[in-house]
N, C-alpha and C. Protein backbone atom coordinates (compact mmCIF):
# COMPACT_ATOMS: atom_id res chain seq x y z
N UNK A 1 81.84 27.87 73.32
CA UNK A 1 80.42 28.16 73.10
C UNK A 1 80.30 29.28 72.06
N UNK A 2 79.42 29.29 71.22
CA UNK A 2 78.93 29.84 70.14
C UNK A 2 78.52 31.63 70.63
N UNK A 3 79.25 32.43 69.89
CA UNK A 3 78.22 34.00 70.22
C UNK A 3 77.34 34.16 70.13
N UNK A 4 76.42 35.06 71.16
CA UNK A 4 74.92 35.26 70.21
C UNK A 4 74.97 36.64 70.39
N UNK A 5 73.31 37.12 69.38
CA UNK A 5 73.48 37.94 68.87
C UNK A 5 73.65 39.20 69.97
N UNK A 6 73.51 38.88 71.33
CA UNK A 6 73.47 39.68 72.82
C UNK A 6 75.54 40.05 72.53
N UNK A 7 75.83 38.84 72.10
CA UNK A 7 77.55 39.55 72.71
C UNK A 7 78.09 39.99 71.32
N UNK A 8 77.27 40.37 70.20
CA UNK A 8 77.47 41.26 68.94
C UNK A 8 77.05 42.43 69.43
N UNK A 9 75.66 42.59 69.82
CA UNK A 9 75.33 44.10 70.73
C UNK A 9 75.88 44.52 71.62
N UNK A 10 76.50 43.95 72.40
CA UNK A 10 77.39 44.63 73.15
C UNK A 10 78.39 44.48 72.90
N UNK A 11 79.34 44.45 72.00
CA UNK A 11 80.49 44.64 71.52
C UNK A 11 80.56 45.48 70.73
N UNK A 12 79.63 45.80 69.71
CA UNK A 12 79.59 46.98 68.69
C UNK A 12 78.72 48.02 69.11
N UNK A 13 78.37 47.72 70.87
CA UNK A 13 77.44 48.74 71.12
C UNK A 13 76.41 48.95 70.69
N UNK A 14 75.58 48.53 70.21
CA UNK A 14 74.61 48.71 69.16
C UNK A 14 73.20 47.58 70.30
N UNK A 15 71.77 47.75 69.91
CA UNK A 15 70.88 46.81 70.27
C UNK A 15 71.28 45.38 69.79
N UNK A 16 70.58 44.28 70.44
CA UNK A 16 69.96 43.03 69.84
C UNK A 16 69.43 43.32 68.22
N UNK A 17 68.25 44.17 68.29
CA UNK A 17 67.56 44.43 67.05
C UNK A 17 68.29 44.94 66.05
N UNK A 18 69.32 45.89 66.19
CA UNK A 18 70.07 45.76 65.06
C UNK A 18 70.98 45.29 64.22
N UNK A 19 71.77 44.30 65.45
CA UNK A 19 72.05 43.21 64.74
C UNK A 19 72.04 42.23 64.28
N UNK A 20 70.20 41.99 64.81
CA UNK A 20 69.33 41.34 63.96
C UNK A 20 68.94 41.46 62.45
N UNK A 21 68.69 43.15 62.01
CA UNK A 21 68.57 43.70 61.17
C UNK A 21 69.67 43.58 60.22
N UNK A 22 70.90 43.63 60.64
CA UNK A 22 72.06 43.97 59.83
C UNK A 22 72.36 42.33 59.53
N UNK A 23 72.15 41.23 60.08
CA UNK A 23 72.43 39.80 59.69
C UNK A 23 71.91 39.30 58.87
N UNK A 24 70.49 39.79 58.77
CA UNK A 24 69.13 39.42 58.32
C UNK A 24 69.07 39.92 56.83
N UNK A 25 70.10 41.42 56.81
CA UNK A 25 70.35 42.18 55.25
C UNK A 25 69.13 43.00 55.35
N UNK A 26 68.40 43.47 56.68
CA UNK A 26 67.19 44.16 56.35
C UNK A 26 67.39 45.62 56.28
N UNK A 27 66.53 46.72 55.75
CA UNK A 27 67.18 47.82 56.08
C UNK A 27 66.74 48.62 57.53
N UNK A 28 67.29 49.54 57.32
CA UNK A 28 67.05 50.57 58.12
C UNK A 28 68.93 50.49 59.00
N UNK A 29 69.47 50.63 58.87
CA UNK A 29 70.63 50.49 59.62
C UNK A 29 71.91 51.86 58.96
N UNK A 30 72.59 52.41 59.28
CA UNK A 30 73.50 53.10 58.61
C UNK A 30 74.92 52.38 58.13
N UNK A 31 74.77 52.83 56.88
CA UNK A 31 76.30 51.71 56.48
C UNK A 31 77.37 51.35 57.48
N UNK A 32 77.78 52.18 58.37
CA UNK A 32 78.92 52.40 59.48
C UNK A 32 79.03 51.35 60.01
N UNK A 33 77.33 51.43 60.92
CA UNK A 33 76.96 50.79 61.72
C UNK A 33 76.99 49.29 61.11
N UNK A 34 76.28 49.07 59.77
CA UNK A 34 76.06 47.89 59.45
C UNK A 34 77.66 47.19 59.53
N UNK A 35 78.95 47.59 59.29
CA UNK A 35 80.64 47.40 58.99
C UNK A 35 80.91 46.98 60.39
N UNK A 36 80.35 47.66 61.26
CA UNK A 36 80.89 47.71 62.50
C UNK A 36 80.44 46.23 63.18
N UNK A 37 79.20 46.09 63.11
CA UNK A 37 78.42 45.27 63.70
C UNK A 37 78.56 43.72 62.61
N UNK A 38 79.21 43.59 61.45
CA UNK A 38 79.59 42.44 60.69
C UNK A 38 81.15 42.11 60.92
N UNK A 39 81.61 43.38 61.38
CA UNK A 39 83.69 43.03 61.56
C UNK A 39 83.70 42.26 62.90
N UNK A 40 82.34 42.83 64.15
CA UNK A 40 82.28 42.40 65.24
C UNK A 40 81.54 40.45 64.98
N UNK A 41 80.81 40.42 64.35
CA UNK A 41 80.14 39.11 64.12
C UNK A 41 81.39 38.12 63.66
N UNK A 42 82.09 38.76 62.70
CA UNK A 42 83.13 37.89 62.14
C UNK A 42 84.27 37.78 63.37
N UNK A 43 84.61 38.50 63.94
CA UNK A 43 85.72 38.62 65.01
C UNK A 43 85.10 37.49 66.58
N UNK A 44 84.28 37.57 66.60
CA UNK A 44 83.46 36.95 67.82
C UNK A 44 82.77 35.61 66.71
N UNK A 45 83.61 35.26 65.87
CA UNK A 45 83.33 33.51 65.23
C UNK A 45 81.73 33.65 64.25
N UNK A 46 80.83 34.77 64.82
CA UNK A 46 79.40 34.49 64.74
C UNK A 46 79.25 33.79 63.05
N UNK A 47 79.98 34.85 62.54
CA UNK A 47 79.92 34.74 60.70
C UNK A 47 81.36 34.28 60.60
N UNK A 48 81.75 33.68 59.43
CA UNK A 48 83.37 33.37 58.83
C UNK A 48 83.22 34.39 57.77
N UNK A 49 84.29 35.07 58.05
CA UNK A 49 84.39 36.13 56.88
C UNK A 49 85.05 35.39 55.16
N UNK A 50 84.00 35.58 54.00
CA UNK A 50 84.24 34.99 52.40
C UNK A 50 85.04 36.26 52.02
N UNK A 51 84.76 36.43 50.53
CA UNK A 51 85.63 37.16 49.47
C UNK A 51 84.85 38.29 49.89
N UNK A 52 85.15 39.40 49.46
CA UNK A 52 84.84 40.58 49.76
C UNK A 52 83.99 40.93 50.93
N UNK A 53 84.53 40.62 52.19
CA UNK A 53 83.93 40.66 53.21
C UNK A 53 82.18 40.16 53.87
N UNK A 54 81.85 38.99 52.79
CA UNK A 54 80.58 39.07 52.43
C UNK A 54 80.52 37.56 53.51
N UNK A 55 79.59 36.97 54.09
CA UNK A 55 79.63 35.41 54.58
C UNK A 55 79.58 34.70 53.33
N UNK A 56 80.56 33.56 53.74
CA UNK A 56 80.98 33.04 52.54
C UNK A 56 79.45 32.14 52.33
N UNK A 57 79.50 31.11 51.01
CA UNK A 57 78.25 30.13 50.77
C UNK A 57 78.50 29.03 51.51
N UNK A 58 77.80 28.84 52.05
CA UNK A 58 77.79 27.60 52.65
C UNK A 58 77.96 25.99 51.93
N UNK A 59 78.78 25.07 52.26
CA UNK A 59 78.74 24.04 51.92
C UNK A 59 77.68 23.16 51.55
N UNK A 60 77.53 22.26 50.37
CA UNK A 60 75.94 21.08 50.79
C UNK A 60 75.62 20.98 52.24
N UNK A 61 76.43 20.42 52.64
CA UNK A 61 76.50 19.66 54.11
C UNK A 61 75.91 20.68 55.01
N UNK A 62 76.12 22.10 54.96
CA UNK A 62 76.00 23.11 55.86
C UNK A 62 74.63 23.74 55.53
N UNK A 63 73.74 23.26 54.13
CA UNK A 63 72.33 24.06 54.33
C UNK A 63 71.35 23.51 55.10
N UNK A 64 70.61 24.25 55.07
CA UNK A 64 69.29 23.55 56.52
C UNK A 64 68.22 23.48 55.33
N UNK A 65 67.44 22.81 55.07
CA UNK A 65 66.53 22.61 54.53
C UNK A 65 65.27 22.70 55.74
N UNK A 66 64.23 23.94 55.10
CA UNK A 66 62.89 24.60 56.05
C UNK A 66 61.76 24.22 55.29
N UNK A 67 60.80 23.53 55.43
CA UNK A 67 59.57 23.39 54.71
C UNK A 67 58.38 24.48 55.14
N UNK A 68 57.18 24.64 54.65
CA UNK A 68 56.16 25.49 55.58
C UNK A 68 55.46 25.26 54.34
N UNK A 69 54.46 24.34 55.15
CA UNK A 69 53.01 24.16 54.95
C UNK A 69 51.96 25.50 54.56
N UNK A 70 51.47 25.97 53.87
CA UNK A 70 50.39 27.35 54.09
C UNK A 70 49.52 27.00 53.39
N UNK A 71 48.45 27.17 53.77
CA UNK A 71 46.47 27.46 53.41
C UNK A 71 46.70 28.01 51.61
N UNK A 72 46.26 27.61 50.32
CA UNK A 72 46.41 28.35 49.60
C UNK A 72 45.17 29.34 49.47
N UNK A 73 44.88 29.97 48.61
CA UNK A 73 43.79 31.60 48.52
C UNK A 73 44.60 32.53 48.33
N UNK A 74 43.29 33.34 48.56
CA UNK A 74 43.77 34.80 48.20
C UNK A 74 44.04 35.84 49.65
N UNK A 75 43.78 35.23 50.68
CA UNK A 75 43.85 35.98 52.06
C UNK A 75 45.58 36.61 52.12
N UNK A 76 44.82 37.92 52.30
CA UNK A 76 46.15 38.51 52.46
C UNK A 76 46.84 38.37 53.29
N UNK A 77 46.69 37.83 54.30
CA UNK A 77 47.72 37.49 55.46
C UNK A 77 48.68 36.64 55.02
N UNK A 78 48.20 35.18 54.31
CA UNK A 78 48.83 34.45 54.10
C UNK A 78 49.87 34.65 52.84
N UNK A 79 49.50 35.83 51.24
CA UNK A 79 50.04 36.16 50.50
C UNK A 79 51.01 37.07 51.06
N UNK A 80 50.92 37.76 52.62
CA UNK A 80 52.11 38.31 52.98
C UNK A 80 53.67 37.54 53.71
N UNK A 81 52.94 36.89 54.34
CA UNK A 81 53.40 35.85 54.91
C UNK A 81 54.62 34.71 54.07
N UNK A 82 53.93 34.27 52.68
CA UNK A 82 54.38 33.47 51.67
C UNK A 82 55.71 34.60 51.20
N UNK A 83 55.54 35.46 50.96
CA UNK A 83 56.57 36.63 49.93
C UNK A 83 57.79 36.81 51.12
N UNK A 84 57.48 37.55 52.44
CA UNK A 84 58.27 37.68 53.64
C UNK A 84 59.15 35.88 53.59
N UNK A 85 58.73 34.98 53.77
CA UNK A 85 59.57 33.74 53.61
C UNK A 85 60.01 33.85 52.40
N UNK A 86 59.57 33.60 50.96
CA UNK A 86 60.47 33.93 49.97
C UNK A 86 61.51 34.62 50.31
N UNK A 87 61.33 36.17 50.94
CA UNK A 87 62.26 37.09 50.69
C UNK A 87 63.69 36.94 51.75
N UNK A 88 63.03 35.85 53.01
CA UNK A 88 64.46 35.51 53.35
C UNK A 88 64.89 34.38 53.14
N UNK A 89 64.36 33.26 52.78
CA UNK A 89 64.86 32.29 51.75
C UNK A 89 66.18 32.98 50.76
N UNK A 90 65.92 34.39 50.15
CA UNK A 90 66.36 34.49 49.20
C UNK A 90 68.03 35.06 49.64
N UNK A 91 67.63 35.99 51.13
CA UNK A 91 68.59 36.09 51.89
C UNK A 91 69.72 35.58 52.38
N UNK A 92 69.24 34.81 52.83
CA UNK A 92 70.14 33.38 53.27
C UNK A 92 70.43 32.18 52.46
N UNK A 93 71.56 32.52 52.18
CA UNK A 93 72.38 31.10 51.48
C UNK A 93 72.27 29.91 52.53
N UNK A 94 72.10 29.92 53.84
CA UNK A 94 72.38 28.25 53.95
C UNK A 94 70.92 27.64 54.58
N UNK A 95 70.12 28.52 53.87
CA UNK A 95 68.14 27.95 53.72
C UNK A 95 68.22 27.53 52.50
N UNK A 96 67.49 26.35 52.53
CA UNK A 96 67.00 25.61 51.19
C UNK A 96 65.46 25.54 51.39
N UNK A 97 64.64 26.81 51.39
CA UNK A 97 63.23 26.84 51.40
C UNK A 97 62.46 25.73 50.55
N UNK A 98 61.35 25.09 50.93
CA UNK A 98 60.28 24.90 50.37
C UNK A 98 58.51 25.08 50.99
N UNK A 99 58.00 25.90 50.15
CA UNK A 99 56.82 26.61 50.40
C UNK A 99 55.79 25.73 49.54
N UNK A 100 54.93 24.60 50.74
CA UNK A 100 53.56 24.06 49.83
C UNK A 100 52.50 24.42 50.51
N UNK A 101 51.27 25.05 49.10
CA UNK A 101 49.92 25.07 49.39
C UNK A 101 49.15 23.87 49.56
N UNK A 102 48.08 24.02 50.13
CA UNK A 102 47.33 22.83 50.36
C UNK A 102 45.83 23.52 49.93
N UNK A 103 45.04 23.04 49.25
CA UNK A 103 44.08 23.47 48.47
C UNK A 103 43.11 23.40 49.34
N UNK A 104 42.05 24.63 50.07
CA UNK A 104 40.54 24.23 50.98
C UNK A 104 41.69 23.68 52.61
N UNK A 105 42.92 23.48 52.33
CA UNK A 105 42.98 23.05 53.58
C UNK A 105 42.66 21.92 54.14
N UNK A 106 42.89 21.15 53.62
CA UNK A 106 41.93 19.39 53.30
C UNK A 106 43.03 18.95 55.16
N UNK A 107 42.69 18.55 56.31
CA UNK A 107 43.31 17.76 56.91
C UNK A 107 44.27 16.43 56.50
N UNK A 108 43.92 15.96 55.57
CA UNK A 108 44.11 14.57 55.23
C UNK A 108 45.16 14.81 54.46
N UNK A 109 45.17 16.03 53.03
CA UNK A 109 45.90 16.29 52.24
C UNK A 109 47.38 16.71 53.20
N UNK A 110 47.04 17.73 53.79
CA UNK A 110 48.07 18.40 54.77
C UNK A 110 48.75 16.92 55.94
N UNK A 111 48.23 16.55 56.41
CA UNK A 111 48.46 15.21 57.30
C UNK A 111 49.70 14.26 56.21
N UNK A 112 49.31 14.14 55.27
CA UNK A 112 49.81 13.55 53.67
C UNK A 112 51.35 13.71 53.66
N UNK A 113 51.36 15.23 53.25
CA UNK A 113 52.18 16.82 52.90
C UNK A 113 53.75 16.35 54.25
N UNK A 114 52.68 16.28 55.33
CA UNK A 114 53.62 16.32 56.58
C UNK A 114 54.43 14.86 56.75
N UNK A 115 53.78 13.68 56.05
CA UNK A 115 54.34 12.65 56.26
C UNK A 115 55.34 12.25 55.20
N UNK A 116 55.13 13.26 53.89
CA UNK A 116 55.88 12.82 52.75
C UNK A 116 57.78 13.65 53.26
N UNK A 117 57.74 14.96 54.30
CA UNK A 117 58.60 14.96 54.68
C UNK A 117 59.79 14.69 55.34
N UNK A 118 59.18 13.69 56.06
CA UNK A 118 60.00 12.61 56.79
C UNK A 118 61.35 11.93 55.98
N UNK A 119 62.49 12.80 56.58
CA UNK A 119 64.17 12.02 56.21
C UNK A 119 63.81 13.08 55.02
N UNK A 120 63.55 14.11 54.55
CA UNK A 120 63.66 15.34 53.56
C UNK A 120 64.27 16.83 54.35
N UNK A 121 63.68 17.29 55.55
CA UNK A 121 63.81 18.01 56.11
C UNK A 121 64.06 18.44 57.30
N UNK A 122 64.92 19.26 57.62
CA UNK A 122 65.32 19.48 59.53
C UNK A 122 63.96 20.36 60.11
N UNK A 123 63.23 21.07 59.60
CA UNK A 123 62.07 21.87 59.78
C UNK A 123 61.36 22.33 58.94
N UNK A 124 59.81 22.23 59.98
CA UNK A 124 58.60 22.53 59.29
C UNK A 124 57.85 23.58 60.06
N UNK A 125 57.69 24.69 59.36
CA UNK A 125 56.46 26.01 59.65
C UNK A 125 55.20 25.40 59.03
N UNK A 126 53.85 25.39 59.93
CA UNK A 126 52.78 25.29 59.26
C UNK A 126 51.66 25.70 59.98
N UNK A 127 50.40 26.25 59.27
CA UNK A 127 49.26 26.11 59.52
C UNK A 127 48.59 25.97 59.23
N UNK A 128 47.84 25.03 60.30
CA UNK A 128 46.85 23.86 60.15
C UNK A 128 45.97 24.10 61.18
N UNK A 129 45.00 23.13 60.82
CA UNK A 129 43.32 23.03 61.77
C UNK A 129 44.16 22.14 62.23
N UNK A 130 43.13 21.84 63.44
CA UNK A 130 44.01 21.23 64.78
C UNK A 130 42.89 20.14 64.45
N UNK A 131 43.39 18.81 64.01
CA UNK A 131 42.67 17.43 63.53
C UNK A 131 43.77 16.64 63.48
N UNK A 132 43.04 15.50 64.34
CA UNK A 132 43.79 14.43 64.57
C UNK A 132 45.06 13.65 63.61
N UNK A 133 44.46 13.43 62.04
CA UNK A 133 45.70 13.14 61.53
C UNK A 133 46.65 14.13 61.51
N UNK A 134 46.23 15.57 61.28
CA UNK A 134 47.78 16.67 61.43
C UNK A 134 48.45 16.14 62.58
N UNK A 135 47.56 16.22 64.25
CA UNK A 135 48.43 15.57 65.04
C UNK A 135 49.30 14.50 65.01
N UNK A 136 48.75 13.59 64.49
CA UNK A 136 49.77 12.04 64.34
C UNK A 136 50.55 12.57 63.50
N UNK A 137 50.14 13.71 62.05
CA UNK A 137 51.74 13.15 61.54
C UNK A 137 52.77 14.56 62.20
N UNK A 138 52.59 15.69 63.19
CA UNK A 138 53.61 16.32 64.05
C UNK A 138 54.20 15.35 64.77
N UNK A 139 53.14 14.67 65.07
CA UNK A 139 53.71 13.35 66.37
C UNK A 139 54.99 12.47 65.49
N UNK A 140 54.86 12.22 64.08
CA UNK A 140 55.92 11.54 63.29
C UNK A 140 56.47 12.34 62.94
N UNK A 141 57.11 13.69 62.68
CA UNK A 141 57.86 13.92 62.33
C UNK A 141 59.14 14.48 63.90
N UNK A 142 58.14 14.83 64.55
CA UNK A 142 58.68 14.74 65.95
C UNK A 142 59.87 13.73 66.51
N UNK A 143 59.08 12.22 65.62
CA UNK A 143 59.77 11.47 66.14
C UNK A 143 61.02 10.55 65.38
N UNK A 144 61.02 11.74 63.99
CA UNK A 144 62.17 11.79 62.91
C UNK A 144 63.08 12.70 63.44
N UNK A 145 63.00 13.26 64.59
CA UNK A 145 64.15 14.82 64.64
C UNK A 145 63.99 15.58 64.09
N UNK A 146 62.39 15.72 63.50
CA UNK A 146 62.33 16.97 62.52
C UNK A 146 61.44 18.32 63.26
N UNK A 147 62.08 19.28 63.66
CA UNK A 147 61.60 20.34 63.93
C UNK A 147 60.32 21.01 63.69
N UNK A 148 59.24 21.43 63.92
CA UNK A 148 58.06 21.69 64.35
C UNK A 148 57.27 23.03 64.96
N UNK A 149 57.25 23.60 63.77
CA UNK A 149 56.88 24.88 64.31
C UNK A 149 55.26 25.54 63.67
N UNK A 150 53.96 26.03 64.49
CA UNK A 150 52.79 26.36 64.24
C UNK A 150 52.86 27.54 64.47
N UNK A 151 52.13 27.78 63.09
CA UNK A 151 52.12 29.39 62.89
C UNK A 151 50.44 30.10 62.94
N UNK A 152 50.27 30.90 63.43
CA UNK A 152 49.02 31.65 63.58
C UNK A 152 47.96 30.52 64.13
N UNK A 153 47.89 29.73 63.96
CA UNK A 153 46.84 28.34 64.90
C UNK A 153 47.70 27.59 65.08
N UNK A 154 47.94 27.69 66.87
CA UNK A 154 48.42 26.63 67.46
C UNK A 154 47.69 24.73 67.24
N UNK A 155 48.83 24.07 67.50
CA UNK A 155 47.90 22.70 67.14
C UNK A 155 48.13 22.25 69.14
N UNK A 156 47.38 21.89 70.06
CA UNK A 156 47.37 21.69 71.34
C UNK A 156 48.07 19.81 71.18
N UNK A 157 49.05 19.92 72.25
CA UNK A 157 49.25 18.38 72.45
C UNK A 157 50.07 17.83 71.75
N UNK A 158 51.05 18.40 70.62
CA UNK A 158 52.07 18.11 70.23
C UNK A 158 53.34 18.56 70.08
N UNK A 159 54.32 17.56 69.93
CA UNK A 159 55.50 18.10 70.48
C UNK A 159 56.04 19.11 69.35
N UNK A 160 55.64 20.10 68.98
CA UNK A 160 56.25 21.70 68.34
C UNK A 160 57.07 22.06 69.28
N UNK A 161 58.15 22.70 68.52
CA UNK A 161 59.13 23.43 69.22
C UNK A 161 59.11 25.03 69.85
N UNK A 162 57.44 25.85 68.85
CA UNK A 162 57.44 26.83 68.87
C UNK A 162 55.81 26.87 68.36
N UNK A 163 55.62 28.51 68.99
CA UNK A 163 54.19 28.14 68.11
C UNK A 163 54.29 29.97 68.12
N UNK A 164 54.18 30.69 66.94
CA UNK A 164 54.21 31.75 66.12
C UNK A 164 52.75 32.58 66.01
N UNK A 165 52.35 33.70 66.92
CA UNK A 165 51.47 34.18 66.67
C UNK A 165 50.37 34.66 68.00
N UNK A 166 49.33 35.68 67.67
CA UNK A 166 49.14 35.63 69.05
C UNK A 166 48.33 34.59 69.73
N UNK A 167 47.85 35.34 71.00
CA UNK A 167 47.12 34.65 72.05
C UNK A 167 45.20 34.83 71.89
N UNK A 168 45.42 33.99 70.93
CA UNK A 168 43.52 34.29 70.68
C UNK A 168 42.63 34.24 71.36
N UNK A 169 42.70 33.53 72.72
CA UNK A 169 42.18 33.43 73.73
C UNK A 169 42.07 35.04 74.54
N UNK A 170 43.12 35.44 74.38
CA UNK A 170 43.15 36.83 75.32
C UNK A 170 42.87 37.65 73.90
N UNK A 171 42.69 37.78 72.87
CA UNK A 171 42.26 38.54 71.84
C UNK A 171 41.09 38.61 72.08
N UNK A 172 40.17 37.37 72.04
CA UNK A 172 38.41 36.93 71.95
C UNK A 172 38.22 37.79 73.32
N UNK A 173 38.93 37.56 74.74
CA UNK A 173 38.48 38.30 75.80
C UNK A 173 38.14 40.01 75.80
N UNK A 174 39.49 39.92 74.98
CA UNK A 174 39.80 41.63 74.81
C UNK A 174 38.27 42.29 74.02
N UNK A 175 38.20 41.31 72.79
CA UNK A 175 37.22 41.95 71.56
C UNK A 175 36.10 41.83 72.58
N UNK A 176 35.69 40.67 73.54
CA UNK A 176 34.52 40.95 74.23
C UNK A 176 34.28 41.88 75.11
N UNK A 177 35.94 42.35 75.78
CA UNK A 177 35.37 43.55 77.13
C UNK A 177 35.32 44.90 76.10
N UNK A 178 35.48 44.92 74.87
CA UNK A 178 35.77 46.34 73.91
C UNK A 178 34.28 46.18 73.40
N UNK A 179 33.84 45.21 73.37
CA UNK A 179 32.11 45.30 72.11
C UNK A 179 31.32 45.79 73.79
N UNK A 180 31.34 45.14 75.21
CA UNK A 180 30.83 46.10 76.01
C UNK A 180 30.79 47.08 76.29
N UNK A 181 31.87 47.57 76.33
CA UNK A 181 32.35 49.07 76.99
C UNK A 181 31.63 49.73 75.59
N UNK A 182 31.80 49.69 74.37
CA UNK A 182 31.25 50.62 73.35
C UNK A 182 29.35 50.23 73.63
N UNK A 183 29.34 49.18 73.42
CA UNK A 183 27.71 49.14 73.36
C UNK A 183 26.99 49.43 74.58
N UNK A 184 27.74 49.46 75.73
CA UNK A 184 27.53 50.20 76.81
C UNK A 184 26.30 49.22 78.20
N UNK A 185 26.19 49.02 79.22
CA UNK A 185 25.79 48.20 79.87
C UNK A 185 24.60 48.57 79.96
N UNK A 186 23.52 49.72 79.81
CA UNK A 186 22.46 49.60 79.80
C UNK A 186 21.88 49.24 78.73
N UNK A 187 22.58 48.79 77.33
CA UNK A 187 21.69 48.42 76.16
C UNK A 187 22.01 47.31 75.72
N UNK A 188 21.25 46.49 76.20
CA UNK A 188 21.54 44.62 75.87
C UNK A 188 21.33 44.44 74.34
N UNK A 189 22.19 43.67 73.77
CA UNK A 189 22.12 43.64 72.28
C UNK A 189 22.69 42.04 71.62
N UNK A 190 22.30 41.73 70.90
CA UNK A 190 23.33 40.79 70.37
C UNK A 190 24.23 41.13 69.52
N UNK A 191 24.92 39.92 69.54
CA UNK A 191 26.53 39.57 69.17
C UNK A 191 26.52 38.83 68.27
N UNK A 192 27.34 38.78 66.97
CA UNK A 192 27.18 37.53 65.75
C UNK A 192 29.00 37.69 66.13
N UNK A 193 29.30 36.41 65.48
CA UNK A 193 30.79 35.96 65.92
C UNK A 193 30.41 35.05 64.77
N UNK A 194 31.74 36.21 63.50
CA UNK A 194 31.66 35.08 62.52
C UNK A 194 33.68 34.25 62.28
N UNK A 195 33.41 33.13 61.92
CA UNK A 195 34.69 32.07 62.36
C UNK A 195 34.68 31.48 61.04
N UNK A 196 35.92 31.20 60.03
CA UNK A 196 36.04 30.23 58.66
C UNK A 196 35.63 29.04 59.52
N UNK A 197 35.89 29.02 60.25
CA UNK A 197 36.38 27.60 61.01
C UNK A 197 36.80 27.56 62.57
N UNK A 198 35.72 26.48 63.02
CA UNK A 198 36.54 26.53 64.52
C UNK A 198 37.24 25.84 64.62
N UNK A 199 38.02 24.87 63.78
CA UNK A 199 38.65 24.00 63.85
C UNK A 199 40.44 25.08 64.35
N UNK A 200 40.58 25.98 63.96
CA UNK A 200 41.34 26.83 63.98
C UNK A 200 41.53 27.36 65.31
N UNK A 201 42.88 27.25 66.38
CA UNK A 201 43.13 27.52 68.08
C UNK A 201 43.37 28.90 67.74
């Protein structure tokens, strides 16, 4: 059975998180630590140690090819979001990233996007409005072996492997018991609740 990153932390002593950090090439770690916690990864199989102690490149055969769907604009969430994947795309030798916009977010276009992947890719990050053709084509790629993962809007009812982001449901509760408590129970007032879209979980 394969190491994980639990029997790197406890072998080099060190957290989970930092040898998350130190795999990942992120900083914050002390050189020592980072030697210690890569001699332990290589020794416990995790990494195969290449030329200058570095993980070697991976074979054709051995890259994973990751797709991810994203909203195009100017919203900064999503321009952070796009650069953070670039930047470990760029990290990792055995990712073969591809990052497509979808213009307005068209269902149909994106539904399209998701079906042209089929027998291209082992996984897909995306977010999408939760509409029936996106569903059918998760439901087909689901049923290619292709991995499935929703990011910031869950899609309900399909087989995703993961779904990335919070709990908006307990957010909307939260923002409602916080707009009471400030506006206070003796002064009845209204509420505007503005949404791009409710199509969005």
């Amino acid at each position: 059975m394969r190491s994980t990153l639990t029997d790197i932390a406890r072998e080099a002593g060190v957290s989970a998180a930092t040898v998350d950090r130190v795999l990942n090439n992120r900083p914050g770690v002390r050189a020592r630590t980072r030697e210690i916690v890569l001699e332990m990864a290589q020794r416990l199989g995790y990494i195969a140690e290449g030329p200058n102690g570095a993980p070697p490149r991976p074979s054709p055969g051995e890259v994973i090819r990751l797709d991810f769907a994203l909203p195009a604009g100017t919203n900064s969430f999503i321009k952070m979001l796009h650069r953070h994947i670039e930047a470990q795309a760029l990290a990792r030798p055995d990712l073969d990233v591809h990052i497509a916009t979808i213009e307005g977010f068209n269902p149909d276009r994106l539904a399209r996007l998701l079906q042209d992947l089929r027998g291209q890719t082992q996984g897909v990050g995306v977010i999408a409005l939760d509409h029936p053709t996106v569903r059918e084509a998760i439901r087909s790629l689901s049923a290619n072996d292709i991995k499935v993962v929703t990011i910031a809007s869950d899609i309900l009812h399909v087989p995703r492997v993961a779904y990335i982001g919070i709990d908006n449901r307990a957010a909307g509760r939260l923002a409602g018991y916080l707009l009471n408590r400030f506006m206070g129970s003796g002064h009845p007032g209204k509420v505007a609740l503005f949404a791009g879209s409710l199509s969005y979980r």
